[in-house]
Protein backbone atom coordinates (compact mmCIF):
# COMPACT_ATOMS: atom_id res chain seq x y z
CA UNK A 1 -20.89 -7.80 8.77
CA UNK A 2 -19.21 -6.02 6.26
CA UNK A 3 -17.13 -2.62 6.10
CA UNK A 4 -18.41 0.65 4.12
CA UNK A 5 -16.23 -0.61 1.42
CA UNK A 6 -17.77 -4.14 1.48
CA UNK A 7 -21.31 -3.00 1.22
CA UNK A 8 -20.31 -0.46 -1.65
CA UNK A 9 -18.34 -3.99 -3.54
CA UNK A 10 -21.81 -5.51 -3.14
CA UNK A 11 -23.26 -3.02 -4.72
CA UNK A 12 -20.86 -3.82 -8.12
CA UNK A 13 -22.50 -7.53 -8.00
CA UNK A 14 -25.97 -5.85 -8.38
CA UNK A 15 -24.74 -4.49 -11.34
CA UNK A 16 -23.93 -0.64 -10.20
CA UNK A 17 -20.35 0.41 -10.69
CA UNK A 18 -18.25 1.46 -7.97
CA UNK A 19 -16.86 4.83 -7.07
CA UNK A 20 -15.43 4.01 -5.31
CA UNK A 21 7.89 -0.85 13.13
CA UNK A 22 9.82 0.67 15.38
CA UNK A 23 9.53 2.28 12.21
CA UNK A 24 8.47 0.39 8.93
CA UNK A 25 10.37 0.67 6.43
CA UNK A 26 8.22 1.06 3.28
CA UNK A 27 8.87 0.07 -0.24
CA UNK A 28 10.92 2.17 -2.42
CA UNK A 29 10.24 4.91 -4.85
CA UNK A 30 8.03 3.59 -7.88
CA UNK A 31 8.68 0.24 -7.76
CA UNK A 32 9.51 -1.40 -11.00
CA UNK A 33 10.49 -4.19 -12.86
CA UNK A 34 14.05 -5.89 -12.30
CA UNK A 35 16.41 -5.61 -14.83
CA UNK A 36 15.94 -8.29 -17.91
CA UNK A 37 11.75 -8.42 -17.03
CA UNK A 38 11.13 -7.26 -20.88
CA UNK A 39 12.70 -10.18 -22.13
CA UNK A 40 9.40 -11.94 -20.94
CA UNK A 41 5.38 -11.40 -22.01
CA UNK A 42 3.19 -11.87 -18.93
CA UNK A 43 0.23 -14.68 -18.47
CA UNK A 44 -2.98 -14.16 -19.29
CA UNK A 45 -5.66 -12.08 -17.17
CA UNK A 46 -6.07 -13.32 -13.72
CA UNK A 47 -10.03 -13.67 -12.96
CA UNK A 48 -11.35 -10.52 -10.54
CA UNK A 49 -12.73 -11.94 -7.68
CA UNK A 50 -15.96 -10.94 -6.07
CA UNK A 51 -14.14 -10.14 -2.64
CA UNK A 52 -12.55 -6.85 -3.70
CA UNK A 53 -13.50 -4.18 -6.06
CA UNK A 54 -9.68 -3.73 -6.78
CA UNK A 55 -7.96 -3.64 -10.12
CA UNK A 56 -5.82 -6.75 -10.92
CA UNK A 57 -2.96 -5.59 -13.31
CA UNK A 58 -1.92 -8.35 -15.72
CA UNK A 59 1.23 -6.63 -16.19
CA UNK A 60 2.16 -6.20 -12.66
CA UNK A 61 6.03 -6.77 -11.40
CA UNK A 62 4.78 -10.47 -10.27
CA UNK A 63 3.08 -11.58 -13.23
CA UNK A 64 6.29 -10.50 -15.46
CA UNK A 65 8.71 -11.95 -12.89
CA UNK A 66 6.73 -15.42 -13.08
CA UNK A 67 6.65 -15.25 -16.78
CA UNK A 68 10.37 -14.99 -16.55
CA UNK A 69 10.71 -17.66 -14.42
CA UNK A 70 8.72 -19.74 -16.87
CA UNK A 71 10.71 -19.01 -19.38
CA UNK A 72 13.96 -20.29 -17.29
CA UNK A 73 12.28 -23.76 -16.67
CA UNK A 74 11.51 -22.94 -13.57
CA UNK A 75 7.63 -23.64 -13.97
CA UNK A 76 6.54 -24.92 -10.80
CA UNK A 77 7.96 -22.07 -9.23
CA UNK A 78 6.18 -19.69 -11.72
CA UNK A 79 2.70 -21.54 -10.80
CA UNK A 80 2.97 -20.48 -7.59
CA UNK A 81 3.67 -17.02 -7.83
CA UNK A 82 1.22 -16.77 -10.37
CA UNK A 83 -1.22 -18.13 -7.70
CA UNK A 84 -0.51 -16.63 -4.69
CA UNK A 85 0.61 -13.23 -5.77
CA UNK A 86 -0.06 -12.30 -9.82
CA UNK A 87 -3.62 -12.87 -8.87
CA UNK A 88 -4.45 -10.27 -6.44
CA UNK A 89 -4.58 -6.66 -6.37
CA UNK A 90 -1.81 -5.16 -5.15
CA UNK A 91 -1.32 -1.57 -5.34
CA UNK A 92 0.28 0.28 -7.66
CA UNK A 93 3.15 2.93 -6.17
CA UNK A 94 2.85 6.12 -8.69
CA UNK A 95 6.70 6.92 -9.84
CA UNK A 96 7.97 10.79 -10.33
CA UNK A 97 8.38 10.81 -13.77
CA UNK A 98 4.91 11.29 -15.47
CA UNK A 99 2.75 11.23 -12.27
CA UNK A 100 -0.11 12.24 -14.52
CA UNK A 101 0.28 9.58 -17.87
CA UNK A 102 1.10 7.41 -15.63
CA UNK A 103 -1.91 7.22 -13.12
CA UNK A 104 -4.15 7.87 -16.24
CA UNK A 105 -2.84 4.64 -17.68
CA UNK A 106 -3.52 2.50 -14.43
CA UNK A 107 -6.97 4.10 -14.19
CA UNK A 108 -7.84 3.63 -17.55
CA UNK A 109 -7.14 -0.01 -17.37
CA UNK A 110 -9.13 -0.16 -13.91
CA UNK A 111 -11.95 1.38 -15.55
CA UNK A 112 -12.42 -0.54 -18.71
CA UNK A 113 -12.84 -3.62 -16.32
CA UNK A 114 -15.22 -1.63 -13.95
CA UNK A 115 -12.35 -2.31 -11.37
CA UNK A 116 -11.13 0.97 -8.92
CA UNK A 117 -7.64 1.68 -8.69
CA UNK A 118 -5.65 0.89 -5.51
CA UNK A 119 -2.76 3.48 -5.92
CA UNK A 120 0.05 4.96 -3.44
CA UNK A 121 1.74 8.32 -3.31
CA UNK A 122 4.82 7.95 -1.54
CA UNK A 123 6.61 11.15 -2.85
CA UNK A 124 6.67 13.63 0.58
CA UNK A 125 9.94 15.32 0.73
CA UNK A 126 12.26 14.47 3.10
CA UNK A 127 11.05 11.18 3.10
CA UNK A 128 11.89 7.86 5.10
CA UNK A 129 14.89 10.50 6.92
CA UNK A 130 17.07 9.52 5.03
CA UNK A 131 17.15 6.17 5.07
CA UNK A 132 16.44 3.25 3.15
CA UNK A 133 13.68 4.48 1.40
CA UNK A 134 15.00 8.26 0.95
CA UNK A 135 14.50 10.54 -1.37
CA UNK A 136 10.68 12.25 -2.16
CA UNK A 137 10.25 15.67 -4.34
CA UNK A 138 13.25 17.91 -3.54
CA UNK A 139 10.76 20.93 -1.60
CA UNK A 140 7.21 21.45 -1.53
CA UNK A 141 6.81 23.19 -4.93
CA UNK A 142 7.71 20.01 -6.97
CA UNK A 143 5.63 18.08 -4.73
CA UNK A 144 2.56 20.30 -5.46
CA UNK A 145 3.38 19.80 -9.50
CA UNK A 146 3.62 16.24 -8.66
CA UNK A 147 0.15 15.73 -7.05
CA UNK A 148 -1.49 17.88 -9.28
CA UNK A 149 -0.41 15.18 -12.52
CA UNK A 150 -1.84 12.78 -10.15
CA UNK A 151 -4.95 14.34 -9.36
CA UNK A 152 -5.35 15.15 -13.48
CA UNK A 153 -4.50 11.53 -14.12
CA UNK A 154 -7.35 10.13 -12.09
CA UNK A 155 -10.11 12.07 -13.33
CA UNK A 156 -13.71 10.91 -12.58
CA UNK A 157 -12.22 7.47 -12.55
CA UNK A 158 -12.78 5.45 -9.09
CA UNK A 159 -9.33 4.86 -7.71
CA UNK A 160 -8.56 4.20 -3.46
CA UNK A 161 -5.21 6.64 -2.34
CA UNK A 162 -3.16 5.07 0.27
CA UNK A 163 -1.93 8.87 1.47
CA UNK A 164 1.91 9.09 1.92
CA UNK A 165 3.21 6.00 4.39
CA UNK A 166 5.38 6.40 7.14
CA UNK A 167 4.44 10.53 6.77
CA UNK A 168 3.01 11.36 9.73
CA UNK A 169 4.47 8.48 12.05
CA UNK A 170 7.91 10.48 11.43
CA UNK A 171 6.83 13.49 12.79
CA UNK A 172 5.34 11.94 15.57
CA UNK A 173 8.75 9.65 16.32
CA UNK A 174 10.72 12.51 15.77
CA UNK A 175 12.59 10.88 12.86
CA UNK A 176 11.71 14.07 11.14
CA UNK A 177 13.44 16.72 12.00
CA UNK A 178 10.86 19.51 12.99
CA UNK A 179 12.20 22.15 10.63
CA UNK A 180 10.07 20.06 8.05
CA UNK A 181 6.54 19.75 10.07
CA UNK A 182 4.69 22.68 8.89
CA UNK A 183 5.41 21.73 5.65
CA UNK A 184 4.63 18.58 5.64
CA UNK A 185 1.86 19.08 7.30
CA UNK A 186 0.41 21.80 4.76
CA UNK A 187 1.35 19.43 1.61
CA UNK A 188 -0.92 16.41 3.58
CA UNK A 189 -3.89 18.20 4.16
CA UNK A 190 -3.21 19.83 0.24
CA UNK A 191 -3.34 16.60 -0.98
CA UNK A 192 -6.54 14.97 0.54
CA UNK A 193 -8.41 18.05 -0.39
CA UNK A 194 -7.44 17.71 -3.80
CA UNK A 195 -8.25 14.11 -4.00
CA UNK A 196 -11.16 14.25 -2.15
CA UNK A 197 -12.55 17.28 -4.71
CA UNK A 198 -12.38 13.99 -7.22
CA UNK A 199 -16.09 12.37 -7.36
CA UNK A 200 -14.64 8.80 -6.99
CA UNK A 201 -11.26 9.15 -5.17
CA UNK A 202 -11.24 7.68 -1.91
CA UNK A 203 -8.20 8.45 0.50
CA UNK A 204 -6.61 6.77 3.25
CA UNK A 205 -4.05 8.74 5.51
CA UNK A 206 -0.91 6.59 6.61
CA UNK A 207 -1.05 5.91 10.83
CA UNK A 208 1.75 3.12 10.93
CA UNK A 209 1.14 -0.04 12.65
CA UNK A 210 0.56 -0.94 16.77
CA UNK A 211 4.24 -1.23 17.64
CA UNK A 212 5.45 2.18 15.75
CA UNK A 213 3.00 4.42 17.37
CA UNK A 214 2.23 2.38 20.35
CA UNK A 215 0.09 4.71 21.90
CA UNK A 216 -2.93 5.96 19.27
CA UNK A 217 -3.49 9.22 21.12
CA UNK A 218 -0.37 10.76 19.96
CA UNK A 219 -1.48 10.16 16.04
CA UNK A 220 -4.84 12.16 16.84
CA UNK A 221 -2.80 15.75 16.76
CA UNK A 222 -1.16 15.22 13.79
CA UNK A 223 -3.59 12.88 11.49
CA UNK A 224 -6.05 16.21 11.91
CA UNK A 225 -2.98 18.66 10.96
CA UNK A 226 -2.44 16.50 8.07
CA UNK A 227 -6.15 15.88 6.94
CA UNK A 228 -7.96 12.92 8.12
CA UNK A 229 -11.35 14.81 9.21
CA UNK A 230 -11.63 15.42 5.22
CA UNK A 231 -10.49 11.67 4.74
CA UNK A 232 -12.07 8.71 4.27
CA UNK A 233 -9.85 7.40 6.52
CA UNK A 234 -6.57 5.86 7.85
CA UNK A 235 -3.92 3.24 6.67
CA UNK A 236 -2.50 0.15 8.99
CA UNK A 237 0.36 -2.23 8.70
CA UNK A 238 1.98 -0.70 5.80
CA UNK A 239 4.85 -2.85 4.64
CA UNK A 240 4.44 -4.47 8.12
CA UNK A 241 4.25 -7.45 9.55
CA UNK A 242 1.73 -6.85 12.50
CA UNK A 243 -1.15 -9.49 12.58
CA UNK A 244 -4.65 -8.48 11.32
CA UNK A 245 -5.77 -8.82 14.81
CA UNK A 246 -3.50 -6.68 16.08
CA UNK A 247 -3.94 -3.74 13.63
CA UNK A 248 -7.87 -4.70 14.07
CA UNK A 249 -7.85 -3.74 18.29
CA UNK A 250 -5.40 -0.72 17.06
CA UNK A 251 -7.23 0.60 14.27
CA UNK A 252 -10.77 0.78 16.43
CA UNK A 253 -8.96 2.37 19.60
CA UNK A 254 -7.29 5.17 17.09
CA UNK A 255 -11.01 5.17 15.65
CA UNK A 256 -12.46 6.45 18.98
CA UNK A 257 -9.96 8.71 19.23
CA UNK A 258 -10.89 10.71 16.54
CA UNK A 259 -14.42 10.85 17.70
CA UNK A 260 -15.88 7.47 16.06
CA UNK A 261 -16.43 6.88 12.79
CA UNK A 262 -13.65 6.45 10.87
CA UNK A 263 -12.91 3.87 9.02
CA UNK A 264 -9.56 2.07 7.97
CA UNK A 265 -7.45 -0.35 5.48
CA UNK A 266 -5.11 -2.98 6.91
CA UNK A 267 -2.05 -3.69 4.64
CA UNK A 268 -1.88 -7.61 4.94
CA UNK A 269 0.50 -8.22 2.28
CA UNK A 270 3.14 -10.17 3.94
CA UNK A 271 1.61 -10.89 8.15
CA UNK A 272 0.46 -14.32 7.67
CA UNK A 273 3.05 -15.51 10.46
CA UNK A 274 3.01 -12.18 12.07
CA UNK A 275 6.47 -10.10 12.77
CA UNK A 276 9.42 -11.70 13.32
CA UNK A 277 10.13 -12.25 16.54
CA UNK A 278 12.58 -10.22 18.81
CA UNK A 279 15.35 -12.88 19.50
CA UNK A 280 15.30 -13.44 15.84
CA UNK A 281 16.23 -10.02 14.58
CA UNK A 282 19.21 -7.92 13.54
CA UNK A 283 17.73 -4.59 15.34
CA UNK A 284 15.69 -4.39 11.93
CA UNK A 285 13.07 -7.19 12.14
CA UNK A 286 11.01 -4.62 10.21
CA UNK A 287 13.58 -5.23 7.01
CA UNK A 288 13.19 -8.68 5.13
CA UNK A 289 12.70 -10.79 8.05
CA UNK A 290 13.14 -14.46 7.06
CA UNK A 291 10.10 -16.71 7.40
CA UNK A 292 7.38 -14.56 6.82
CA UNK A 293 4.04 -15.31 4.72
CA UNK A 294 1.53 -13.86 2.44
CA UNK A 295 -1.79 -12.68 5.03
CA UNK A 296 -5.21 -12.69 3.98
CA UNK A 297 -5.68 -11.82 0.50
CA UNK A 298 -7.62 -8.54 -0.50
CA UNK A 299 -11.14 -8.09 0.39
CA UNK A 300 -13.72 -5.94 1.53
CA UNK A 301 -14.98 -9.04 3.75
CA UNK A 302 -13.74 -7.94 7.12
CA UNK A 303 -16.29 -8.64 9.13
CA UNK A 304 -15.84 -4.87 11.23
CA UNK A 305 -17.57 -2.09 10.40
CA UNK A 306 -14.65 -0.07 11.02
CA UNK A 307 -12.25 -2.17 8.61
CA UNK A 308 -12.85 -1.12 4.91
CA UNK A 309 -10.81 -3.67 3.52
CA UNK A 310 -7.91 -5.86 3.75
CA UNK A 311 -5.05 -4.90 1.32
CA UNK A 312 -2.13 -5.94 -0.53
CA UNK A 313 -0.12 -1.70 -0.30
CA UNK A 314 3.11 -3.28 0.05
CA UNK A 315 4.21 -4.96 -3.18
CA UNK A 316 4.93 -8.66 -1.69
CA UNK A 317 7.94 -9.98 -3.49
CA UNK A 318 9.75 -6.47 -3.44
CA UNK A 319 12.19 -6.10 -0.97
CA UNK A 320 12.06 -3.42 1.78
CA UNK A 321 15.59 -2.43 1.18
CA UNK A 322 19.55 -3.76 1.17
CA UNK A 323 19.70 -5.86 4.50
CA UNK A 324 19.75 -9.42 4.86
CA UNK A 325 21.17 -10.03 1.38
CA UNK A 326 18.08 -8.22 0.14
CA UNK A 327 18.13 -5.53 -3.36
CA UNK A 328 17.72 -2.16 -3.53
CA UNK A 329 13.91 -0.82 -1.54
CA UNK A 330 11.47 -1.73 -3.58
CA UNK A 331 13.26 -4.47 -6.16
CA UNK A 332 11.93 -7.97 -6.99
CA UNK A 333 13.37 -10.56 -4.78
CA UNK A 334 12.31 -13.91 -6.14
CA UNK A 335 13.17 -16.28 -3.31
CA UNK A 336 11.51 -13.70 -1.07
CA UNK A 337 8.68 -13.86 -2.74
CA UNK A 338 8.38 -17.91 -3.17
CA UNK A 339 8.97 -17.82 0.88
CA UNK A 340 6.12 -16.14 1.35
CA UNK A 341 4.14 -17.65 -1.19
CA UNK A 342 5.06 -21.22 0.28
CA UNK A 343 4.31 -20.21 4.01
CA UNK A 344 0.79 -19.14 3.26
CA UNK A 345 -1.94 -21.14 5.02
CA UNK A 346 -4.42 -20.93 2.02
């Protein structure tokens, strides 16, 4: 059986077009290209498969890094993240600078190909507390001007909006501080109405992953504070490393709890061997674990009627932030990336 989201994808083969831990710590800000990537011109046009409706950019972060690593002689190694990870849709993280030019540009491309855009906003303030991820608009105001160049940039285009990870988990964990709840709150809800008033904008509230939240029925408050009744639904596993089983049992039990119905997304971007385990950790098994792999790659083909769709949110290749040797959140980390290419089991 397929999800809402695989029966619409079928509908694109019949020639319609689509409208389409502890705490995680997610990718950072806009994630771009690593210093030197111009120097490079990426491969050709990976073929769309007929397992996602997603956008594949040919200019993505891991298409220019394996062009780089072409260039260096290093061409096996470009093969294979050409393979595993240039080839399928990841999302794209919308940056601060021209929220509007650029979300137009990464829906224009989508469009021309009949392709939606998988995009994440990721600009709450007083994001990530403060940590490795910090940083978000500096009040509510600038976030408002910030959505509202998003919301003009996508148009009557189809995109899919992965809603503001790690958002409302932080209220809930009390990471942040409640001064800040209202607000953020208020600026949630904002947001999927505005998206949602779009006629081919489909939007997917962050909820974490199993061992953040562990019990569901404390996200059921605050997911309806922030919006999720007017959503299509809620995001798993974001930058995670939580099996696709896991998140499966987690995402139906949170399902029920908001009276049946909706539906979700499962980031499987980098939980092909699962989390890392305890024993093996620095007290941040969450942060560039070693050993990981690439999970199933994006598809509407869940085989639940709850799941929408497996996909790629977190960036794989881009480090979640400065510990175990790792860059800067959200920078290309090439022998990160060929890990997790080389542990995948397909």
């Amino acid at each position: 059986m397929y999800g809402h989201m695989g029966r619409l994808a079928a509908s694109v083969a019949a020639g319609a077009v689509l409208l389409i831990a502890g705490c995680f710590r997610p990718p950072g800000p806009g994630p771009g290209p690593s210093p030197g990537d111009d120097r490079a011109q990426p491969p050709r046009r990976a073929p769309q498969s007929s397992a996602t409706p997603f956008w594949v950019n040919p200019h993505g972060t891991a298409a220019r890094q394996a062009a780089a690593l072409r260039a260096r002689g290093r061409a096996d190694e470009a093969g294979l993240i050409e393979e595993k990870i240039a080839a399928q849709p990841v999302a794209e993280w919308i940056g601060t600078k021209a929220p509007r030019a650029e979300t137009a540009r990464l829906t224009r491309a989508a469009a021309r190909e009949n392709r939606d855009a998988l995009l994440v906003l990721y600009n709450i303030p007083h994001r990530d507390c403060g940590q490795f991820s910090k940083g978000g608009a500096p009040d509510g105001a600038a976030y408002r001007r910030w959505l509202a160049g998003v919301v003009a940039g996508i148009g009557d285009r189809p995109a899919t909006v992965i809603l503001e990870p790690d958002a409302v988990p932080h209220i809930v964990d009390g990471c942040t501080p409640p001064v800040y709840h209202q607000e953020r709150y208020r600026l949630l809800a904002e947001a999927v109405e505005r998206l949602k008033a779009l006629p081919r904008t489909r939007v997917y509230l962050d909820a974490g992953n199993p061992r953040w939240i562990t019990d569901p029925g404390r996200l059921t408050g605050p997911l309806r504070r922030a919006g999720i009744d007017r959503a299509d639904g809620f995001a798993l596993n974001t930058a995670n490393y939580r099996s696709t089983a896991e998140n499966l049992g987690y995402g139906r039990a949170l399902s029920r709890l908001l009276g049946g119905g909706k539906t979700f997304v499962i980031d499987t971007s980098r939980n092909g061997n699962g989390p890392l385990p305890a024993s093996g950790g620095q007290g941040m098994n969450w942060c560039n674990p070693p050993g990981r792999a690439l999970g199933e790659p994006p598809t509407t083909r869940t085989g639940d009627e709850l799941a929408d769709a497996y996909l790629w949110i977190k960036r794989p290749g881009e480090s979640d932030g400065t510990c175990r040797g790792g860059p800067p959140a959200g920078r290309w980390w090439t022998e990160y990336a060929l890990g997790l290419a080389r542990n995948a089991d397909w």
